[in-house]
PDB file of N, CA and C in Angstrom:
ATOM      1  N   UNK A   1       6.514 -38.229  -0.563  1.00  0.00           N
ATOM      2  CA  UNK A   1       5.437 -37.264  -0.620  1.00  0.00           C
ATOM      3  C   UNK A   1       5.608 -36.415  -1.881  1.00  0.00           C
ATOM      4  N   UNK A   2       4.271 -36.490  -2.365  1.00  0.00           N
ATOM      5  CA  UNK A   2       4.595 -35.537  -3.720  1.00  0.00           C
ATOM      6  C   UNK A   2       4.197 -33.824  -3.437  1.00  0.00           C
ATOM      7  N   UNK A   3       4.097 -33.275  -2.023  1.00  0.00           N
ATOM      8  CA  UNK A   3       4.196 -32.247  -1.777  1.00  0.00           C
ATOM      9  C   UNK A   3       4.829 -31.667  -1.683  1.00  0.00           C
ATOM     10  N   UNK A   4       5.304 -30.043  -1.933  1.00  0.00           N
ATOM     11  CA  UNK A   4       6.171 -29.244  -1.823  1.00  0.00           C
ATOM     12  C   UNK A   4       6.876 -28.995  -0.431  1.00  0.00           C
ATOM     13  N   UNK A   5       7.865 -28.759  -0.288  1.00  0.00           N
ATOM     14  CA  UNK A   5       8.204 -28.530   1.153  1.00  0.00           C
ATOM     15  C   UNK A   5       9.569 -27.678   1.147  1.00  0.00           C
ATOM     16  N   UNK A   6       9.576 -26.350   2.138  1.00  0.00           N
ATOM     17  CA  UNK A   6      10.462 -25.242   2.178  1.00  0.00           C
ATOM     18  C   UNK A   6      11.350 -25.537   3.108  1.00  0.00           C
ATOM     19  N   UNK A   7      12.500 -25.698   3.447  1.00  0.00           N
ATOM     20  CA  UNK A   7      12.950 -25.670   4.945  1.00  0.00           C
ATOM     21  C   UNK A   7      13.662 -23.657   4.261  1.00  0.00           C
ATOM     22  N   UNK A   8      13.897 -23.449   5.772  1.00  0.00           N
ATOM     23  CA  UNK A   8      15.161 -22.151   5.829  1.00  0.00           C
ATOM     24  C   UNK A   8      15.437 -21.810   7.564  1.00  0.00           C
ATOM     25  N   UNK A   9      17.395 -21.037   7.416  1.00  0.00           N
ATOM     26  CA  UNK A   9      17.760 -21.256   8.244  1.00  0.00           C
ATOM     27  C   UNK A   9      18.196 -19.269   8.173  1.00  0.00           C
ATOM     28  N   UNK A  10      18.019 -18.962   9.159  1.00  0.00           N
ATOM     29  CA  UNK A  10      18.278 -17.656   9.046  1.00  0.00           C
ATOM     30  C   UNK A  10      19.062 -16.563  10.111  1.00  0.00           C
ATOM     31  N   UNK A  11      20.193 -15.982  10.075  1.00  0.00           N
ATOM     32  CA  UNK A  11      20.575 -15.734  11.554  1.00  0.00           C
ATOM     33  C   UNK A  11      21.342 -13.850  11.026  1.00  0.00           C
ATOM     34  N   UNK A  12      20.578 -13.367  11.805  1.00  0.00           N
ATOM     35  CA  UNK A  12      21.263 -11.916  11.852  1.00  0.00           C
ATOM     36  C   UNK A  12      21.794 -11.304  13.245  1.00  0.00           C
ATOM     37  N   UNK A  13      22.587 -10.145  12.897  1.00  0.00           N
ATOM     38  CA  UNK A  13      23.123  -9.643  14.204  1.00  0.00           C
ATOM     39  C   UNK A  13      22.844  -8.105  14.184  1.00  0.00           C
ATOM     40  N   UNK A  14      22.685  -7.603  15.516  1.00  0.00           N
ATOM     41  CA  UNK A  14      22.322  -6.235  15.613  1.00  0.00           C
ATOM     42  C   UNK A  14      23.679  -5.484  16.606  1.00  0.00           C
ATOM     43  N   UNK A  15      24.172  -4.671  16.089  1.00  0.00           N
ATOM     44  CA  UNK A  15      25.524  -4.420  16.859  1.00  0.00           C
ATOM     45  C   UNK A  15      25.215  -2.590  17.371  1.00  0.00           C
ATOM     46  N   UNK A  16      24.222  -2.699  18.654  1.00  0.00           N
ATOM     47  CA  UNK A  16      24.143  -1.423  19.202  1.00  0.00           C
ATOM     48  C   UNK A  16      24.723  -0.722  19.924  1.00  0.00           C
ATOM     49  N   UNK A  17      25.765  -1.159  20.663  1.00  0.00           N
ATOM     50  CA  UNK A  17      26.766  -0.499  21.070  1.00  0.00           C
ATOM     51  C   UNK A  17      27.544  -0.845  21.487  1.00  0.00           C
ATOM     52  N   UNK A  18      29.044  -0.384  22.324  1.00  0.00           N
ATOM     53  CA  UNK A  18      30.291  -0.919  22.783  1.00  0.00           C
ATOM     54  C   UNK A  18      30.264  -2.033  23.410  1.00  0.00           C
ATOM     55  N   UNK A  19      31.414  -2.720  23.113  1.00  0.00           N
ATOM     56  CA  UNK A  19      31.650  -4.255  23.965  1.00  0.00           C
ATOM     57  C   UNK A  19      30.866  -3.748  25.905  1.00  0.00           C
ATOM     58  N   UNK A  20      30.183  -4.597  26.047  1.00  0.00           N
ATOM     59  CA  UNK A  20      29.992  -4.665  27.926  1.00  0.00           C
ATOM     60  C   UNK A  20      28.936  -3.689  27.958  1.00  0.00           C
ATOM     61  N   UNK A  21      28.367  -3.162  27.106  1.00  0.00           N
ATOM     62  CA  UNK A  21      26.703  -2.473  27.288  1.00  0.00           C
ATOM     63  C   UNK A  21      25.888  -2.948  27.636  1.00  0.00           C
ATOM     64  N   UNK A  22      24.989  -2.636  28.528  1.00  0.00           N
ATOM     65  CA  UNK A  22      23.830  -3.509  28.445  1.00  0.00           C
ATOM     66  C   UNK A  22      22.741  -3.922  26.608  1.00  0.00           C
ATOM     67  N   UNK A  23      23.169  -3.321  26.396  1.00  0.00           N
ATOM     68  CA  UNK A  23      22.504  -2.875  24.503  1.00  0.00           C
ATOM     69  C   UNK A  23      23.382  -3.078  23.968  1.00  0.00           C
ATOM     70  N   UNK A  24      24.664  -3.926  24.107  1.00  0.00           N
ATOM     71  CA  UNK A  24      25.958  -3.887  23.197  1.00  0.00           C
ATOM     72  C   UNK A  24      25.325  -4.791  21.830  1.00  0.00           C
ATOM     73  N   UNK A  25      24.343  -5.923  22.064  1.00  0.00           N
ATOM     74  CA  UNK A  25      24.176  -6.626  20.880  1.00  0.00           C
ATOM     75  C   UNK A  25      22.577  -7.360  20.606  1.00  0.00           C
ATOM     76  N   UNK A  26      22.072  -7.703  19.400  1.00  0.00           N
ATOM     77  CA  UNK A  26      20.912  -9.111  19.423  1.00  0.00           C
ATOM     78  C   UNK A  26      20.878  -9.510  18.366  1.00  0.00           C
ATOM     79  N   UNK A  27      21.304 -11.134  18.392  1.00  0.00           N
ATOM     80  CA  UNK A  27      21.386 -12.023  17.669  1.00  0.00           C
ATOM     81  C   UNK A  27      20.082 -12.509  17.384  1.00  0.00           C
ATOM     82  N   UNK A  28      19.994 -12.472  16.409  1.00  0.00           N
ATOM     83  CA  UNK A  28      18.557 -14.154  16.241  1.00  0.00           C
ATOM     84  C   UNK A  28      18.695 -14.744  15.220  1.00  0.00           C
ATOM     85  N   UNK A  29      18.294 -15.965  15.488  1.00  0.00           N
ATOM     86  CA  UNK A  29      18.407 -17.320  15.052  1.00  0.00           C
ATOM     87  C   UNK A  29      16.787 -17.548  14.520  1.00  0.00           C
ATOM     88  N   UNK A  30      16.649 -17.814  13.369  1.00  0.00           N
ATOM     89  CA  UNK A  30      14.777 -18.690  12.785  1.00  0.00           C
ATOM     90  C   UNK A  30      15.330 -19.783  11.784  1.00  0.00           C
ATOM     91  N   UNK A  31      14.611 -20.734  12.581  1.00  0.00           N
ATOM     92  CA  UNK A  31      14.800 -22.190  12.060  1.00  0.00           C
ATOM     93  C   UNK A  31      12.818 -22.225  11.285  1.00  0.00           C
ATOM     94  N   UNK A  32      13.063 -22.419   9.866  1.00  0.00           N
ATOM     95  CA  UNK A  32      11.527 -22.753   9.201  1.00  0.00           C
ATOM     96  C   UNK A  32      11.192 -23.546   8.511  1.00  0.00           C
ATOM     97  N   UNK A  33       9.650 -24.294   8.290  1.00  0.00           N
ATOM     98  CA  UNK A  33       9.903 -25.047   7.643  1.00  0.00           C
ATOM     99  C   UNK A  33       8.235 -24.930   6.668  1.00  0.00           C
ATOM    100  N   UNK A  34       8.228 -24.784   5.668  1.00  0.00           N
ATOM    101  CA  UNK A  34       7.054 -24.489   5.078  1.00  0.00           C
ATOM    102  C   UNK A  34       6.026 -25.892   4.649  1.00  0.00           C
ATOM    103  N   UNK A  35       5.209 -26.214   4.602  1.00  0.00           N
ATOM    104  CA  UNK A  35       4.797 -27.307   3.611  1.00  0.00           C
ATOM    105  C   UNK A  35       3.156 -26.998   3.065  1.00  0.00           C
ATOM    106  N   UNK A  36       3.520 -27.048   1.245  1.00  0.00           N
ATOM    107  CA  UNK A  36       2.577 -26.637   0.469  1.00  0.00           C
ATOM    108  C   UNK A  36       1.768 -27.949   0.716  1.00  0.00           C
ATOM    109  N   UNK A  37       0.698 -28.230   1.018  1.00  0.00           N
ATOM    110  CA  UNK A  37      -0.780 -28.773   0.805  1.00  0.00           C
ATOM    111  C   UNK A  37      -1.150 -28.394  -0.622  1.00  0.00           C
ATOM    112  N   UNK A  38      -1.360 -27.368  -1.667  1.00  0.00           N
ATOM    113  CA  UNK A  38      -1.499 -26.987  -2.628  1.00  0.00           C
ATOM    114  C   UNK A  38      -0.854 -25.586  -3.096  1.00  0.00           C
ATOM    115  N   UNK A  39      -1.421 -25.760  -4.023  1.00  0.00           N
ATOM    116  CA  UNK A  39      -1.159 -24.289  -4.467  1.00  0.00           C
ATOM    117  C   UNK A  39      -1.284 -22.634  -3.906  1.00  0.00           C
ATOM    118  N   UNK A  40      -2.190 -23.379  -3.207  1.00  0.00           N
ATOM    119  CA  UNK A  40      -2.997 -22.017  -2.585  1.00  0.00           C
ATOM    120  C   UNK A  40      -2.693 -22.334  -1.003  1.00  0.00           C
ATOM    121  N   UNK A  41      -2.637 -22.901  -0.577  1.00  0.00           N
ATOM    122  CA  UNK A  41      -2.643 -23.606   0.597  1.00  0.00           C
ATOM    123  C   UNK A  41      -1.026 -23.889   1.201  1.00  0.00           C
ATOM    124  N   UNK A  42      -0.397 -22.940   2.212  1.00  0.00           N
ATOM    125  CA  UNK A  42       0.525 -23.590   2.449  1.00  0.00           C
ATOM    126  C   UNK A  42       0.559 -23.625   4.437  1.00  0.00           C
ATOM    127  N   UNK A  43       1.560 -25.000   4.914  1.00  0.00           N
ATOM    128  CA  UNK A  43       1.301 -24.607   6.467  1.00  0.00           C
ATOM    129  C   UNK A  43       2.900 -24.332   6.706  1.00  0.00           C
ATOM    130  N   UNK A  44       3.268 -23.430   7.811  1.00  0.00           N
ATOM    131  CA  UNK A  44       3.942 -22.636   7.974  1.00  0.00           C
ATOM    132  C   UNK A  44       4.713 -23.199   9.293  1.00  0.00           C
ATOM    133  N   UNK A  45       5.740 -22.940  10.118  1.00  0.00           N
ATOM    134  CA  UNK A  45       6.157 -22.952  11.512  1.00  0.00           C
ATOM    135  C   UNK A  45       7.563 -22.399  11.438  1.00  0.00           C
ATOM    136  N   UNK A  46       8.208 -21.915  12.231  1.00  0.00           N
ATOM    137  CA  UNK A  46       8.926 -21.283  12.793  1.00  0.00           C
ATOM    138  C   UNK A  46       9.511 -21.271  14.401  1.00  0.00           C
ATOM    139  N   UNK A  47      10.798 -21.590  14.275  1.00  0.00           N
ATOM    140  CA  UNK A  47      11.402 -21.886  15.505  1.00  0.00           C
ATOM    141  C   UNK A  47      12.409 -20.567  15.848  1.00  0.00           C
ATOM    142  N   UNK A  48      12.265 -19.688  17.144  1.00  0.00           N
ATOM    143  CA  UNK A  48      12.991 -18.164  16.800  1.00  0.00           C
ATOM    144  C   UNK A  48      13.779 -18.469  18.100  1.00  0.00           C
ATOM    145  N   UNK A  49      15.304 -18.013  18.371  1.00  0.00           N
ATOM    146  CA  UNK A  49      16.048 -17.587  19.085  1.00  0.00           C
ATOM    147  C   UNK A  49      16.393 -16.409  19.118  1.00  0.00           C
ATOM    148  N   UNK A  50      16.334 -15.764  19.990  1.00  0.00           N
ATOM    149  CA  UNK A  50      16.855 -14.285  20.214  1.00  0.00           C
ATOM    150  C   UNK A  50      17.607 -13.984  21.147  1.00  0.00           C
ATOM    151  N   UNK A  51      19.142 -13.846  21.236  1.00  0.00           N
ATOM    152  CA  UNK A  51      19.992 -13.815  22.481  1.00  0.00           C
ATOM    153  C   UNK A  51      20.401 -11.851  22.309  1.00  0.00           C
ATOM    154  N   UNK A  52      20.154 -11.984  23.456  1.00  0.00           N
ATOM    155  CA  UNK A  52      20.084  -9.962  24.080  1.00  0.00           C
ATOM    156  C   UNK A  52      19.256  -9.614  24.152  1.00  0.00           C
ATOM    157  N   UNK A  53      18.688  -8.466  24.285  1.00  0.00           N
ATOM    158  CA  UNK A  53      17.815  -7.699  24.520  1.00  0.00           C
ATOM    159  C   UNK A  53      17.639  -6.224  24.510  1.00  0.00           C
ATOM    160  N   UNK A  54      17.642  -5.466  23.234  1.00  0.00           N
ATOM    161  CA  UNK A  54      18.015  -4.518  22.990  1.00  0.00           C
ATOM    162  C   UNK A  54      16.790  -3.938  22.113  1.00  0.00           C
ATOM    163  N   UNK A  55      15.738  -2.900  23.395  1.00  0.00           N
ATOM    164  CA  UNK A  55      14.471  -2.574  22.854  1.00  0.00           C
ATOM    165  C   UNK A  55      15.005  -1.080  22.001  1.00  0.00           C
ATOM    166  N   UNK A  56      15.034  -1.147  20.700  1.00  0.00           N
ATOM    167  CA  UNK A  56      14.995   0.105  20.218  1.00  0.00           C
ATOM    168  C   UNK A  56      14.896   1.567  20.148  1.00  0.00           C
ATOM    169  N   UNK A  57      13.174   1.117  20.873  1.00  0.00           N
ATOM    170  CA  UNK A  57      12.896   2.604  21.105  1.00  0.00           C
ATOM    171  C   UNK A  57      13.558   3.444  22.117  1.00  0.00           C
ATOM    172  N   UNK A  58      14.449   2.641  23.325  1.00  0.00           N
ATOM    173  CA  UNK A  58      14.978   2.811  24.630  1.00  0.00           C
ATOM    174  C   UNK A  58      16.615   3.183  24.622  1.00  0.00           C
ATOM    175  N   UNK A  59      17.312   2.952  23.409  1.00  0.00           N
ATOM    176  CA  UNK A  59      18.468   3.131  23.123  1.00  0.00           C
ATOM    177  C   UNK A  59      19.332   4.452  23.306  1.00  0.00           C
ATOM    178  N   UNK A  60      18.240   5.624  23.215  1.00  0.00           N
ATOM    179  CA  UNK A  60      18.883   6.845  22.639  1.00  0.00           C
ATOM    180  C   UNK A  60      18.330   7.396  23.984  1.00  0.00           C
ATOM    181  N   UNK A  61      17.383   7.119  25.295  1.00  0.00           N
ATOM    182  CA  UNK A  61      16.602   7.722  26.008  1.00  0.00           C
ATOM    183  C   UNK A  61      15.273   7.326  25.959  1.00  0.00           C
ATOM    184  N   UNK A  62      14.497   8.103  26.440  1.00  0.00           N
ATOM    185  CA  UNK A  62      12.754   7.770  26.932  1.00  0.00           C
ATOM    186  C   UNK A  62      12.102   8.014  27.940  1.00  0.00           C
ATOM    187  N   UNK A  63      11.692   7.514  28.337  1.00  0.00           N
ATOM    188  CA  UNK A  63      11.522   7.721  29.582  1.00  0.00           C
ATOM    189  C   UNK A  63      11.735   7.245  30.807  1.00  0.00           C
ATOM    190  N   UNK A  64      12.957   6.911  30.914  1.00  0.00           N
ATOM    191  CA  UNK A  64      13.824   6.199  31.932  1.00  0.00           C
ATOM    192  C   UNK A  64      14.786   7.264  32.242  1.00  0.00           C
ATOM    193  N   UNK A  65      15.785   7.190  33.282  1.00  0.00           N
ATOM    194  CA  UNK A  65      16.501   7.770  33.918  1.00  0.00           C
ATOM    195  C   UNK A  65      17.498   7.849  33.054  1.00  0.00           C
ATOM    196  N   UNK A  66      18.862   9.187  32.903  1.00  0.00           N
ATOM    197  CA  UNK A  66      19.980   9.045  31.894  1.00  0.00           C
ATOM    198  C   UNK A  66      20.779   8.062  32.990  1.00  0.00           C
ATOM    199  N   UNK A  67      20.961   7.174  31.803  1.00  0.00           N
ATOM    200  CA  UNK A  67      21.767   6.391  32.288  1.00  0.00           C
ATOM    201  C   UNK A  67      21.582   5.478  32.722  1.00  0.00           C
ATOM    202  N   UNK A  68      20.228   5.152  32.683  1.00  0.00           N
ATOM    203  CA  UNK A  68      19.193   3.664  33.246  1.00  0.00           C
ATOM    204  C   UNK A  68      19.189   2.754  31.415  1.00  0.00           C
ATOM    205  N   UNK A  69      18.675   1.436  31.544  1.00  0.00           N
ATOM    206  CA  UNK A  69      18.153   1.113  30.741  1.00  0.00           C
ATOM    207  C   UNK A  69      17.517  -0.180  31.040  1.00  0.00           C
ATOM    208  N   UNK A  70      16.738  -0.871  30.040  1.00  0.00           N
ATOM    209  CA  UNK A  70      16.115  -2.090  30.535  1.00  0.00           C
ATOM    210  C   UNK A  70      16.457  -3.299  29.709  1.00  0.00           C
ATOM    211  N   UNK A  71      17.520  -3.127  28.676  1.00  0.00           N
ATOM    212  CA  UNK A  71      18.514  -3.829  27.928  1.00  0.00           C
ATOM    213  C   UNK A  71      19.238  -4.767  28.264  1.00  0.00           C
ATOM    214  N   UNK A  72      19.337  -5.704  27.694  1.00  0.00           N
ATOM    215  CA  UNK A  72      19.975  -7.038  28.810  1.00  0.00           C
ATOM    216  C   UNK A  72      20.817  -7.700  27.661  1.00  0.00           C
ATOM    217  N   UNK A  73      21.864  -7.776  27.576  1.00  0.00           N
ATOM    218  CA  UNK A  73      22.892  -8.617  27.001  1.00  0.00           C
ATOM    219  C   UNK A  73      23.105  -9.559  26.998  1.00  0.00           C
ATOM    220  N   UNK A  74      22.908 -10.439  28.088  1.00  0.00           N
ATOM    221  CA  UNK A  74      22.579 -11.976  28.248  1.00  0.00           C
ATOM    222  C   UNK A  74      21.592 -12.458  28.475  1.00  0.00           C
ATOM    223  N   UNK A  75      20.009 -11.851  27.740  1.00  0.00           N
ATOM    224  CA  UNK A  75      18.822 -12.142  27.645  1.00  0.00           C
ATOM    225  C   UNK A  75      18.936 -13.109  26.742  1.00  0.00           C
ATOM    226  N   UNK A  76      17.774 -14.280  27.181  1.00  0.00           N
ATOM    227  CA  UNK A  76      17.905 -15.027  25.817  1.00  0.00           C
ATOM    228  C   UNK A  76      15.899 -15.421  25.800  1.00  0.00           C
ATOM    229  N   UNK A  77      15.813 -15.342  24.295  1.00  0.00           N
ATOM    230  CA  UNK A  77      14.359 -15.292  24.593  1.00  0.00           C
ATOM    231  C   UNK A  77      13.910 -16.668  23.207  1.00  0.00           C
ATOM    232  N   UNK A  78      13.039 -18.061  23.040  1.00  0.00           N
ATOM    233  CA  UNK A  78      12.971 -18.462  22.761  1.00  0.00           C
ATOM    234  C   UNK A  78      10.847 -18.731  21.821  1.00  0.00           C
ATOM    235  N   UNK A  79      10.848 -18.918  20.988  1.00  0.00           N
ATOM    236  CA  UNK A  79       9.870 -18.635  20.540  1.00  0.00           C
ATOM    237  C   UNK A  79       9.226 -19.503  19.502  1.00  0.00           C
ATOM    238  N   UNK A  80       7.657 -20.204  19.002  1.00  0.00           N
ATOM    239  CA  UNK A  80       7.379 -20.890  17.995  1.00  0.00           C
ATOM    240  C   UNK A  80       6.349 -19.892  17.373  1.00  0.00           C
ATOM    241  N   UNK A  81       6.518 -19.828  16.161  1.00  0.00           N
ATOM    242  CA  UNK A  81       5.540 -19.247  15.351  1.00  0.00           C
ATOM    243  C   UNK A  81       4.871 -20.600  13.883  1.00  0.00           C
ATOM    244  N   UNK A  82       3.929 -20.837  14.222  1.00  0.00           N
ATOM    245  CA  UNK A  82       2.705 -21.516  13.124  1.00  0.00           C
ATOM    246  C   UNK A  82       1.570 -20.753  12.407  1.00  0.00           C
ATOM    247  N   UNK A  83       1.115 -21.227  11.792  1.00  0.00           N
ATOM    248  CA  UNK A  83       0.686 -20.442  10.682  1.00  0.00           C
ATOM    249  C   UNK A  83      -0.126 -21.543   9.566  1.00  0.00           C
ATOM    250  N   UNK A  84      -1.371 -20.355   8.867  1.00  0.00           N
ATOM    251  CA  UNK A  84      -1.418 -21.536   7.565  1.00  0.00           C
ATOM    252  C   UNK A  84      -1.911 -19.731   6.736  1.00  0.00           C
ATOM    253  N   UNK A  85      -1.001 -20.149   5.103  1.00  0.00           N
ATOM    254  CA  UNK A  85      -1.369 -18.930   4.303  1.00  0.00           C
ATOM    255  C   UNK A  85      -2.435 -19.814   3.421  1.00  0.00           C
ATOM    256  N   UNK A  86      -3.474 -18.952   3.407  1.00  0.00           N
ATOM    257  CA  UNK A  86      -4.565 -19.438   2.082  1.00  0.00           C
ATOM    258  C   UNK A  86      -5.049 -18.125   0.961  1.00  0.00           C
ATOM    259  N   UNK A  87      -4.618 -18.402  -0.246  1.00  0.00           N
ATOM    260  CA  UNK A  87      -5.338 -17.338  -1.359  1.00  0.00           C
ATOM    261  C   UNK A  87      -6.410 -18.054  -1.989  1.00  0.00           C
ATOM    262  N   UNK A  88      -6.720 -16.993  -2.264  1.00  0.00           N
ATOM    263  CA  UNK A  88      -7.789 -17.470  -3.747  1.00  0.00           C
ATOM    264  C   UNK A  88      -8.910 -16.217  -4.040  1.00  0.00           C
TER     265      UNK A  88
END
């Protein structure tokens, strides 16, 4: 194929608090793979892993009980993202 084509592999970690928290961590994993049709024209997909569960806004308090949370450490959440970018 004389088309362009992107792969990428991408993995970060979020380290929110002490070992055995419910919010102690969240990993994710994006597996991608791009392919240009043209210049202007490219199609897109995305494969996402996300192990934990650690909602941000909920970290410090909110409106939950002290000492409640809805944070899950051995959450694992799996996901496809597609796509097509067009300029001109």
């Amino acid at each position: 194929m004389d088309k362009r084509t992107d792969l990428s592999l991408d993995y970060s970690t979020f380290t929110a608090g002490p070992d055995g928290a419910p919010w102690e961590r969240q990993n994710q994993w994006v597996l991608g793979s791009a392919f240009f049709l043209s210049d202007t024209v490219k199609l897109f997909g995305e494969g996402v892993l996300v192990e934990g569960y650690t909602p941000l806004n909920f970290i410090s308090g909110g409106n939950l009980l002290p000492g409640e949370t809805h944070s899950e450490s051995d959450a694992e959440s799996v996901g496809a993202i597609l796509g097509v970018n067009v300029a001109f």
